[in-house]
Protein backbone atom coordinates (compact mmCIF):
# COMPACT_ATOMS: atom_id res chain seq x y z
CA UNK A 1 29.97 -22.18 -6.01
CA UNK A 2 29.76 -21.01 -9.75
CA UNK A 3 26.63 -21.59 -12.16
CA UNK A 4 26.99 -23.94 -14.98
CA UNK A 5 24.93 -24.18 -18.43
CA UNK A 6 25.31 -27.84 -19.19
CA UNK A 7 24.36 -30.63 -21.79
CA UNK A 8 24.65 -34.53 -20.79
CA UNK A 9 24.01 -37.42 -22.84
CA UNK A 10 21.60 -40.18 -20.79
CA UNK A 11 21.84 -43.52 -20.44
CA UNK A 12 19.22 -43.53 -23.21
CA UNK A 13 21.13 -42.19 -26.07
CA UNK A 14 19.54 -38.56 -25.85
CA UNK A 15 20.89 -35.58 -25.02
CA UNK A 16 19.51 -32.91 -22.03
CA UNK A 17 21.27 -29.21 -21.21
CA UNK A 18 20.56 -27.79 -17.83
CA UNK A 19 21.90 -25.28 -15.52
CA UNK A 20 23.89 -26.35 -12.26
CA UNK A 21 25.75 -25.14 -9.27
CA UNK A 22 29.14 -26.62 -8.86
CA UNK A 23 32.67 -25.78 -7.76
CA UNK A 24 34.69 -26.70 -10.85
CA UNK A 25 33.95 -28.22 -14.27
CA UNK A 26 35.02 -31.33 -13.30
CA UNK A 27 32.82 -31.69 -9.86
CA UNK A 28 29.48 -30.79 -12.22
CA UNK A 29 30.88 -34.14 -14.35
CA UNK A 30 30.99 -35.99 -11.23
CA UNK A 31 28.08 -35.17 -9.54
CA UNK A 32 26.29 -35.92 -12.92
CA UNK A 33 28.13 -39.45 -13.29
CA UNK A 34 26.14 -40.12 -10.15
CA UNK A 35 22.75 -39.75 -11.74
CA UNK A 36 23.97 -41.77 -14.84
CA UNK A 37 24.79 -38.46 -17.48
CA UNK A 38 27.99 -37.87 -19.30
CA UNK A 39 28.57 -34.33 -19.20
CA UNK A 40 29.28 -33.61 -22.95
CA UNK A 41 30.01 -29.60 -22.25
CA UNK A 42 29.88 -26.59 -20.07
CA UNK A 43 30.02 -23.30 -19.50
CA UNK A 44 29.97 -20.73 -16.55
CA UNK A 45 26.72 -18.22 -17.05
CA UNK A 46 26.95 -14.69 -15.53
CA UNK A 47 25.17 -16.14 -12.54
CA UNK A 48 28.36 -17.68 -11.39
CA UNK A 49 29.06 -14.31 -10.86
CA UNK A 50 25.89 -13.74 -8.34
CA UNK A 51 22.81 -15.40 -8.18
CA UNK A 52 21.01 -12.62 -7.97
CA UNK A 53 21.95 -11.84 -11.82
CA UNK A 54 21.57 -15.54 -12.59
CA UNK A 55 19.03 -15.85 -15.42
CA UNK A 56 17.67 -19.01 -13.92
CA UNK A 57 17.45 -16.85 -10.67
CA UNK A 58 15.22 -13.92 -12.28
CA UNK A 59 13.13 -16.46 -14.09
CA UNK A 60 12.30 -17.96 -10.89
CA UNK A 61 11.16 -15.19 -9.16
CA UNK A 62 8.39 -15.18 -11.64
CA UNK A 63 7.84 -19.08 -12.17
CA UNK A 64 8.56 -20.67 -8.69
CA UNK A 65 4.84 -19.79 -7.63
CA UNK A 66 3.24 -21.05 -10.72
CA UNK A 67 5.66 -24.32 -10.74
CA UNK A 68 4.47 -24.92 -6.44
CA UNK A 69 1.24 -24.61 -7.84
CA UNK A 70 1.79 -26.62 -10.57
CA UNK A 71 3.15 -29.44 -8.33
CA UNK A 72 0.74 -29.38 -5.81
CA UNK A 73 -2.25 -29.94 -8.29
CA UNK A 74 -0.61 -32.23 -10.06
CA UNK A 75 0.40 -34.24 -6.68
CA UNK A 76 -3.02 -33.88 -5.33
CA UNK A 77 -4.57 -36.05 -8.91
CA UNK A 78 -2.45 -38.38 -7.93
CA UNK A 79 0.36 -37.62 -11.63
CA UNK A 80 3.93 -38.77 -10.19
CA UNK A 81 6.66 -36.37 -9.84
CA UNK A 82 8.61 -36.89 -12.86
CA UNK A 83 5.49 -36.47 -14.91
CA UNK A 84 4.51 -33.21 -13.15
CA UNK A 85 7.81 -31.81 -14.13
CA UNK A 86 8.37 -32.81 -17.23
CA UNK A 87 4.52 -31.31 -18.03
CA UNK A 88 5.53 -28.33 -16.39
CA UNK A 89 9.24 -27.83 -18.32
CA UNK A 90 6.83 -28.23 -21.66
CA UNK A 91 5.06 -25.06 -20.53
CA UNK A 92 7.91 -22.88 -19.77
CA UNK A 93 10.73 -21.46 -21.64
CA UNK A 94 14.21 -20.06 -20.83
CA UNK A 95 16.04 -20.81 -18.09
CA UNK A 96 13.60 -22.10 -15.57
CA UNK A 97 12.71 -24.72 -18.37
CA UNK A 98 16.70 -25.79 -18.29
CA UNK A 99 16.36 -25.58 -14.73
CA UNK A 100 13.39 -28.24 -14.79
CA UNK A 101 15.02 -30.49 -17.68
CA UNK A 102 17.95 -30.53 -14.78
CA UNK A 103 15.47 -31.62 -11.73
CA UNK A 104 13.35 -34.31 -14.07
CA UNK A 105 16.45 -36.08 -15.03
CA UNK A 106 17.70 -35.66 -11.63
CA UNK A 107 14.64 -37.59 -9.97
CA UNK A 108 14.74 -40.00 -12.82
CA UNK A 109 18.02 -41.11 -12.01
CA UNK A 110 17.21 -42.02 -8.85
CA UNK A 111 17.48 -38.94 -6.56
CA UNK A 112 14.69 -37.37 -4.45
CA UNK A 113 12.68 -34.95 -5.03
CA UNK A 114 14.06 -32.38 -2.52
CA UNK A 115 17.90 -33.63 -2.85
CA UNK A 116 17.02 -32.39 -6.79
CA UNK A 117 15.92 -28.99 -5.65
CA UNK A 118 18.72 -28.88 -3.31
CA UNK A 119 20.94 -29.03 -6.21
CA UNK A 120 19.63 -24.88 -7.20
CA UNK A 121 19.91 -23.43 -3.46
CA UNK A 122 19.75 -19.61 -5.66
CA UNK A 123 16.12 -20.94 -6.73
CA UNK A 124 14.75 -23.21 -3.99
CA UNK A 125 15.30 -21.45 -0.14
CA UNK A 126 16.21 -23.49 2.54
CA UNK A 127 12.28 -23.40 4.22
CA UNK A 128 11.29 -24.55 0.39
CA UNK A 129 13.68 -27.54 0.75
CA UNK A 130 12.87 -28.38 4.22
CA UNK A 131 8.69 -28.05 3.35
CA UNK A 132 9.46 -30.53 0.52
CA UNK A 133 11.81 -32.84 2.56
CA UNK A 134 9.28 -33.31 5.56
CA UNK A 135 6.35 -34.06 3.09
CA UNK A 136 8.06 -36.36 1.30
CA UNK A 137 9.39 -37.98 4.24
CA UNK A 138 5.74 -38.03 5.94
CA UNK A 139 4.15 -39.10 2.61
CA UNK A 140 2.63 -36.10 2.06
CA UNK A 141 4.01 -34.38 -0.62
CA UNK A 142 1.10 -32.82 -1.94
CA UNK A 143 0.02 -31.50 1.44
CA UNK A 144 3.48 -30.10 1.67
CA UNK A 145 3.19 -28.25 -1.96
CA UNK A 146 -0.22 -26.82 -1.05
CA UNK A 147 1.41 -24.88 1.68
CA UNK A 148 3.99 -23.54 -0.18
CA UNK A 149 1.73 -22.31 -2.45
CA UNK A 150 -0.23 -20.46 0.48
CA UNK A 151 2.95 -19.58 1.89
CA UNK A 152 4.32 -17.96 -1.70
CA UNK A 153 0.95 -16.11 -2.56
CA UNK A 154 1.31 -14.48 1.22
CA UNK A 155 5.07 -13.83 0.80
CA UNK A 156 4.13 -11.81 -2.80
CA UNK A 157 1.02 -10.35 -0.92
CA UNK A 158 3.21 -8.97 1.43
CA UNK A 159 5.82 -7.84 -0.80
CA UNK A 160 3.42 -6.51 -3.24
CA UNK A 161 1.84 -4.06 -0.54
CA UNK A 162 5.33 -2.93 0.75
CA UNK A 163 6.34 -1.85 -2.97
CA UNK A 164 2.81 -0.07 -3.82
CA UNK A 165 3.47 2.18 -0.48
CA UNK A 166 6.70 2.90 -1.79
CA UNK A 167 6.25 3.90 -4.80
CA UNK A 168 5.09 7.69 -4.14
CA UNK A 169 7.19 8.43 -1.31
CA UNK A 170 10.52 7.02 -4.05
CA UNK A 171 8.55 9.68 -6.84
CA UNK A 172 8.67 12.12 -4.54
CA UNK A 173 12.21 12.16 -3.54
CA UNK A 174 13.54 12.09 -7.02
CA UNK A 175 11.30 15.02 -7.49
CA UNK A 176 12.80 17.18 -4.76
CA UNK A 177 16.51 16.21 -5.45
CA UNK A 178 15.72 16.49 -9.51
CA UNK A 179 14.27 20.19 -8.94
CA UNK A 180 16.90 21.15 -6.71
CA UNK A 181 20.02 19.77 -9.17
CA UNK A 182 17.82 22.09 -12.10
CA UNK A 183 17.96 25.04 -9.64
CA UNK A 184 21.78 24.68 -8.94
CA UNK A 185 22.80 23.21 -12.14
CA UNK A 186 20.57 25.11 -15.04
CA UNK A 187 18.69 28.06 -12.91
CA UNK A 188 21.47 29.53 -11.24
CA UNK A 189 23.88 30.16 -13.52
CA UNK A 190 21.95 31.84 -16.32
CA UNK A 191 21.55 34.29 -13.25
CA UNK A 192 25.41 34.85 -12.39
CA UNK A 193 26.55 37.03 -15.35
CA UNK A 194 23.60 39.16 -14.01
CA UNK A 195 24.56 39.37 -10.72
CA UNK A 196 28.53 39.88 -11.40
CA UNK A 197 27.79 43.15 -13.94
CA UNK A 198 25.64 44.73 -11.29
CA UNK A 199 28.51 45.23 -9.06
CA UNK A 200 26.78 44.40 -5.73
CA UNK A 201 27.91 42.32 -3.26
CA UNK A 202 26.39 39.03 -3.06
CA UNK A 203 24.57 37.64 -0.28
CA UNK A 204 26.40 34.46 1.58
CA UNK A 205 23.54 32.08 0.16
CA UNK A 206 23.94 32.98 -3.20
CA UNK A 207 27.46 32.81 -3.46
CA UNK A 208 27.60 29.58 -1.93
CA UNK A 209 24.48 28.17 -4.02
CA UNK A 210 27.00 29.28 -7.02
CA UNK A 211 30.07 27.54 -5.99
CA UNK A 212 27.59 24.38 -5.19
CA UNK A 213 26.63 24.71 -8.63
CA UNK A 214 30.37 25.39 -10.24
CA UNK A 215 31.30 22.14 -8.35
CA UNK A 216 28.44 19.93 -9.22
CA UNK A 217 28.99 20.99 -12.68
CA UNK A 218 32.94 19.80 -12.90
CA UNK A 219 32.88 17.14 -10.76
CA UNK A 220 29.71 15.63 -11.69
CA UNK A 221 32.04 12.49 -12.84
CA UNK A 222 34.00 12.73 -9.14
CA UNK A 223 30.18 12.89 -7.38
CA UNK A 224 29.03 10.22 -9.57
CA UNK A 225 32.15 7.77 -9.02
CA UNK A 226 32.09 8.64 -5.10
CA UNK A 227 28.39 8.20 -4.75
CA UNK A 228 29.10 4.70 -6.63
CA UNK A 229 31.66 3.65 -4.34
CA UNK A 230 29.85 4.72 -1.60
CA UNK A 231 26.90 2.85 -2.20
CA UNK A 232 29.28 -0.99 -3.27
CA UNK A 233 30.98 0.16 0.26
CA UNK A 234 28.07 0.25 2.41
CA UNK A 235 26.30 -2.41 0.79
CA UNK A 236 29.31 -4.47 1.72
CA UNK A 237 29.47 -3.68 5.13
CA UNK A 238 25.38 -4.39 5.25
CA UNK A 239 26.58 -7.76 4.48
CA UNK A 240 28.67 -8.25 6.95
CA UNK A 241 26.56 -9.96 10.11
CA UNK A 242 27.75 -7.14 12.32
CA UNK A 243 26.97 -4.46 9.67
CA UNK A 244 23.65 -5.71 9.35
CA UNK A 245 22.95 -6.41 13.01
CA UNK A 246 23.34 -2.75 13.24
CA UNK A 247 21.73 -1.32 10.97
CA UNK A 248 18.54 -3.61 11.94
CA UNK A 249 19.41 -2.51 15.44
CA UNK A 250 19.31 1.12 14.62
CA UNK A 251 15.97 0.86 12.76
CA UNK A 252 14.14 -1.02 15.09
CA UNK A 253 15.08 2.02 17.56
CA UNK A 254 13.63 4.95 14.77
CA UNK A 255 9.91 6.22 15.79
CA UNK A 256 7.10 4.73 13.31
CA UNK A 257 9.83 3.20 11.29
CA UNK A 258 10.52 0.45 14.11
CA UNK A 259 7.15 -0.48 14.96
CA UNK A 260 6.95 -1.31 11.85
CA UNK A 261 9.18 -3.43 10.48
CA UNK A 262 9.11 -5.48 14.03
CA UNK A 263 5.84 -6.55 12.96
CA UNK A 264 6.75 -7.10 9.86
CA UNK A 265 9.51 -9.73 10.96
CA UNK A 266 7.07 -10.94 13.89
CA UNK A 267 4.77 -11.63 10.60
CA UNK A 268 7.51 -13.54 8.70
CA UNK A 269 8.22 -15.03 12.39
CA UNK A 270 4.43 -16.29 13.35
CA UNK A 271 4.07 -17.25 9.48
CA UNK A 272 7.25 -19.38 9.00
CA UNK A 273 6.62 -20.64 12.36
CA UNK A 274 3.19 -21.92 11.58
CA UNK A 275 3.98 -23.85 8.65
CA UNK A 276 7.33 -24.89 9.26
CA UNK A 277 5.85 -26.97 12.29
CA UNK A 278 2.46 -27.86 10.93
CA UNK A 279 5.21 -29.45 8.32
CA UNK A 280 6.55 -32.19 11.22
CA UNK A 281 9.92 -30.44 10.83
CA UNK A 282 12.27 -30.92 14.05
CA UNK A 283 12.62 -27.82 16.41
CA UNK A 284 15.80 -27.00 16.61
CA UNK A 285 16.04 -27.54 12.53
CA UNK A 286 12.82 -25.29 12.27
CA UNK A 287 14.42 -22.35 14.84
CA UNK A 288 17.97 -22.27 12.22
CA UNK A 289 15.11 -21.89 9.71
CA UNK A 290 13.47 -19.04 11.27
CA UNK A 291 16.54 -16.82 11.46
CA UNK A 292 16.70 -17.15 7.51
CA UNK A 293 13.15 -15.96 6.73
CA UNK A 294 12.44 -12.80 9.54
CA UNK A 295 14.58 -10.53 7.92
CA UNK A 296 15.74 -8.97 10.69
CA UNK A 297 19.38 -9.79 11.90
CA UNK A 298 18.71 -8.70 15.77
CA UNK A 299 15.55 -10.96 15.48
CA UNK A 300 17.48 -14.09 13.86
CA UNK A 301 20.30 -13.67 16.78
CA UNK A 302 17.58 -13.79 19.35
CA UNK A 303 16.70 -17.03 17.65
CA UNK A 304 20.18 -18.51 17.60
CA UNK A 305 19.75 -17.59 21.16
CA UNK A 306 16.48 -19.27 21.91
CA UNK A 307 17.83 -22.58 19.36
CA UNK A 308 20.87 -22.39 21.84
CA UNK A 309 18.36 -23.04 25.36
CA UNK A 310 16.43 -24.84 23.76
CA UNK A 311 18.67 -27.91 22.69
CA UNK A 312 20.27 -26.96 26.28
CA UNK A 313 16.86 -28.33 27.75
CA UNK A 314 14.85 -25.28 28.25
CA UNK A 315 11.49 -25.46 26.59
CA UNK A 316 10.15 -23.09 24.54
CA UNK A 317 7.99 -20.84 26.52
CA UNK A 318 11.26 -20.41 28.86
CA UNK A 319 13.51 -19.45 25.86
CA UNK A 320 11.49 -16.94 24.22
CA UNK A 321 10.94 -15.38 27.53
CA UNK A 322 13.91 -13.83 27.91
CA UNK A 323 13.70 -12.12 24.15
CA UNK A 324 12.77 -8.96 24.26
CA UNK A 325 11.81 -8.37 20.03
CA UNK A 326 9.21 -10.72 20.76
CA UNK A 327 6.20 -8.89 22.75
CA UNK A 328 4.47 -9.80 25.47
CA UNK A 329 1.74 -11.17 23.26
CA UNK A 330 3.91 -13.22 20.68
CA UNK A 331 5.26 -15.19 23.87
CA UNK A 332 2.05 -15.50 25.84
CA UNK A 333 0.66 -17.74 22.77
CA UNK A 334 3.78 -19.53 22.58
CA UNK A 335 3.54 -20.49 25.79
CA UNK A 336 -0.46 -21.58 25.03
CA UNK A 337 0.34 -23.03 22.49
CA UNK A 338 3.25 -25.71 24.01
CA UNK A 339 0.92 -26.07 26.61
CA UNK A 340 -2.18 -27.51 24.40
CA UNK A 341 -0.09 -28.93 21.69
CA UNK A 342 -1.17 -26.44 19.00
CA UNK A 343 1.60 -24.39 17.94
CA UNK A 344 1.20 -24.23 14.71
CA UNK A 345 -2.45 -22.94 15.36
CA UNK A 346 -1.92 -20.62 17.77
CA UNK A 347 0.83 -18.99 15.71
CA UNK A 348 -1.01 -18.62 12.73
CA UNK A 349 -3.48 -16.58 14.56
CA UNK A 350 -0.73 -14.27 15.29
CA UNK A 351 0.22 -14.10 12.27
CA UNK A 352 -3.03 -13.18 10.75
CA UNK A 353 -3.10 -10.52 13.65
CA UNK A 354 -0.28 -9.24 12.53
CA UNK A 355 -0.93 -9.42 8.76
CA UNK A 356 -4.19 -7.08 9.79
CA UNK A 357 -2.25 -4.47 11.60
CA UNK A 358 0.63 -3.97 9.12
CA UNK A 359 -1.73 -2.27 6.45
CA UNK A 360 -2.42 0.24 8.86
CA UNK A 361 1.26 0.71 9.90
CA UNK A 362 2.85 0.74 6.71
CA UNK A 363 0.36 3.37 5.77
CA UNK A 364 1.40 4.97 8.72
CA UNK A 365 5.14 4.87 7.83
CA UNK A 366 4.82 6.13 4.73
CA UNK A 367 2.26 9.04 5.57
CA UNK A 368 4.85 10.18 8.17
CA UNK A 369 8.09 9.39 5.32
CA UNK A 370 5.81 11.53 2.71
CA UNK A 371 5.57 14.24 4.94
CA UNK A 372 9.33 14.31 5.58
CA UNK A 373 10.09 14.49 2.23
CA UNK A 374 7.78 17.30 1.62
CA UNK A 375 9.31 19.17 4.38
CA UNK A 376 12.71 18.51 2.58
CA UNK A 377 11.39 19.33 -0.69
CA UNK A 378 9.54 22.90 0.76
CA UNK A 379 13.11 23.54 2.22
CA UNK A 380 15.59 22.96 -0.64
CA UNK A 381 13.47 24.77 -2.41
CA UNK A 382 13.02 27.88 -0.37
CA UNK A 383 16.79 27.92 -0.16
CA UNK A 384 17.07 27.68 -4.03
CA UNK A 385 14.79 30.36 -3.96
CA UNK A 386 16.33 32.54 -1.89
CA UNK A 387 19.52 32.74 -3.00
CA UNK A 388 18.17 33.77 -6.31
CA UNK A 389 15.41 36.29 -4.99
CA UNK A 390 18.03 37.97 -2.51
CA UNK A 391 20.57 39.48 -5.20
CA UNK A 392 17.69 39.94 -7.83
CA UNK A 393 15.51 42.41 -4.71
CA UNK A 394 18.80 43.90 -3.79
CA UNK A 395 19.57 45.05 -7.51
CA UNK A 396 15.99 46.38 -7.60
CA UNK A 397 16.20 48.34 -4.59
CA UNK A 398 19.34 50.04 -5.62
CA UNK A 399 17.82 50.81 -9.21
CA UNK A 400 15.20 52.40 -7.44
């Protein structure tokens, strides 16, 4: 699917741009002959080249919780759809405001709300479309944008606290690796015309912190290019479902690390869960939407698992039984709540148990990841050190 920037003329006479997903040109001019608009021109953005670079994409990272907002007030007065969006396309600017242009004359065409938003999957995730589909089909729409909004705010909560913890432990890894190339790269060899007029024989560690810094010096180009294709390489393989499965699986086995982020998914789990269901969406539809939102591919095949038994007859408390990612203590109220009907309840509570240990874990994680570091930095440095102290005591000691 490629990203389009678009203008249509209505059946009105006037003239609307948007932006689109589509296969080809002439599929966007179909799929807008549908709603009634004659595509008058196009053009692929760079987001047809990912939608993570789409601008529409970026702008909605920042928008989408101010438009769920936006929609559930609005919903909750009583203001129709159409009306809610088109107010909320006159606030904005850019390409979200395209983006809402596209979904107003979408639902005044005729479509529904959430077939609309399904038309900008990059923007609108599959639990957002679901959410909006089972309000709309349960006639409560407004009900359904208030918990996205709860949902969103906890989702940016959560992300919000991850990055903050992050931040000094990233500072202090550039530091070490920064000092050390300055050692190697700057330090070093002002040092080596020194050390080759004295005549001595160099120590081992100085000769090779030399020829580490002769290398890094000419190939800096070859290092950089490497480390690039390194980095596209792995990333590709991370997206792979086996490369990712392992990696997950390999982190969920690391001390501190893997406690963790299994609570963090269990969190995402617990979460999703709760609303999802409190939402009247179907079970099995609700379990394929789990394994999009934990983040954790070992997790999400456990739940392809557990979807599996579970259309096979099993209930639910029998399924998750048998997963071993969830805890004791994730299943227990599972199986409490299928028994009392309260699901959605029971997993919220989780979740908010979860949501008050992860503050202490992540601070945890990142203690023990700062101390690491610091350990790596006290090393690289001592070996910088060295190899310059070692030939600069031995020439002393033979001037003496």
């Amino acid at each position: 699917m490629r990203e389009f920037r678009y203008s249509a003329l209505t059946s009105q006479g006037t003239t609307i741009s948007g932006v689109r997903r589509a296969s080809t040109a002439d599929q966007l001019a179909s799929a807008l002959l549908e709603q009634g608009l004659v595509l008058l021109g196009s053009r692929p953005t760079f987001g047809s080249l990912g939608g993570a670079w789409s601008p529409a994409h970026r702008a909605a990272r920042k928008h989408l919780r101010s438009f769920t907002q936006h929609m559930a007030t609005c919903l909750s007065a009583g203001v129709p759809a159409v009306t809610a969006l088109r107010d909320y396309e006159e606030q904005c600017e850019g390409p979200f405001a395209e983006l809402m242009t596209d979904l107003r004359a979408a639902v005044t065409s005729g479509s529904q709300l959430d077939e609309a938003l399904g038309r900008h999957p990059h923007v609108f995730a599959p639990v957002y479309l679901a959410l909006v589909s089972a309000g709309q089909n349960s006639g409560g729409l407004d009900n359904a944008f208030n918990e996205l909004t709860s949902y969103l705010e906890w989702q940016d909560d959560l992300r919000s606290q991850t990055v903050q913890a992050l931040i000094y432990p990233a500072m202090l890894l550039v530091g070490v690796f920064g000092l050390f190339l300055l050692m190697v790269l700057f330090v070093m060899p002002r040092f080596e015309s020194l050390f080759s007029d004295s005549g001595m024989e160099l120590p081992k560690l100085t000769l090779g912190m030399l020829a580490l810094g002769r290398f890094c010096g000419h190939w800096w180009w070859a290092i950089a290019a490497g480390a690039a294709g390194l980095t596209v390489a792995l990333r590709a393989l991370l997206a792979t479902n086996r490369g990712g499965y392992l990696r997950d699986s390999l982190l969920l086995k690391l001390p501190v690390v893997g406690p963790f982020l299994s609570k963090l998914a269990l969190s995402r789990f617990a979460k999703s869960f709760s609303v999802i269901f409190s939402s009247g969406v179907d079970l099995l539809r609700m379990l394929d939407l789990l394994r999009g939102v934990v983040g954790n591919r070992v997790m999400a095949a456990q739940l392809g698992t557990i979807r599996s038994q579970v259309a096979s007859g099993l209930t639910l408390t029998e399924a998750f039984a048998a997963a071993d990612t969830f805890p004791p203590l994730v299943q227990r109220m599972i199986a409490v709540g299928e028994r009392t009907g309260s699901l959605d309840k029971v997993l919220l509570t989780v979740s908010r148990h979860m949501d008050k240990e992860l503050p202490r874990d992540l601070k945890k994680a990142f203690t023990v990841f700062e101390g690491l570091v610091l350990v790596l930095l006290g090393a690289m440095v001592c070996l910088a050190s060295l190899s310059l102290l070692m030939p600069i005591m031995s020439i002393r000691s033979a001037l003496h």
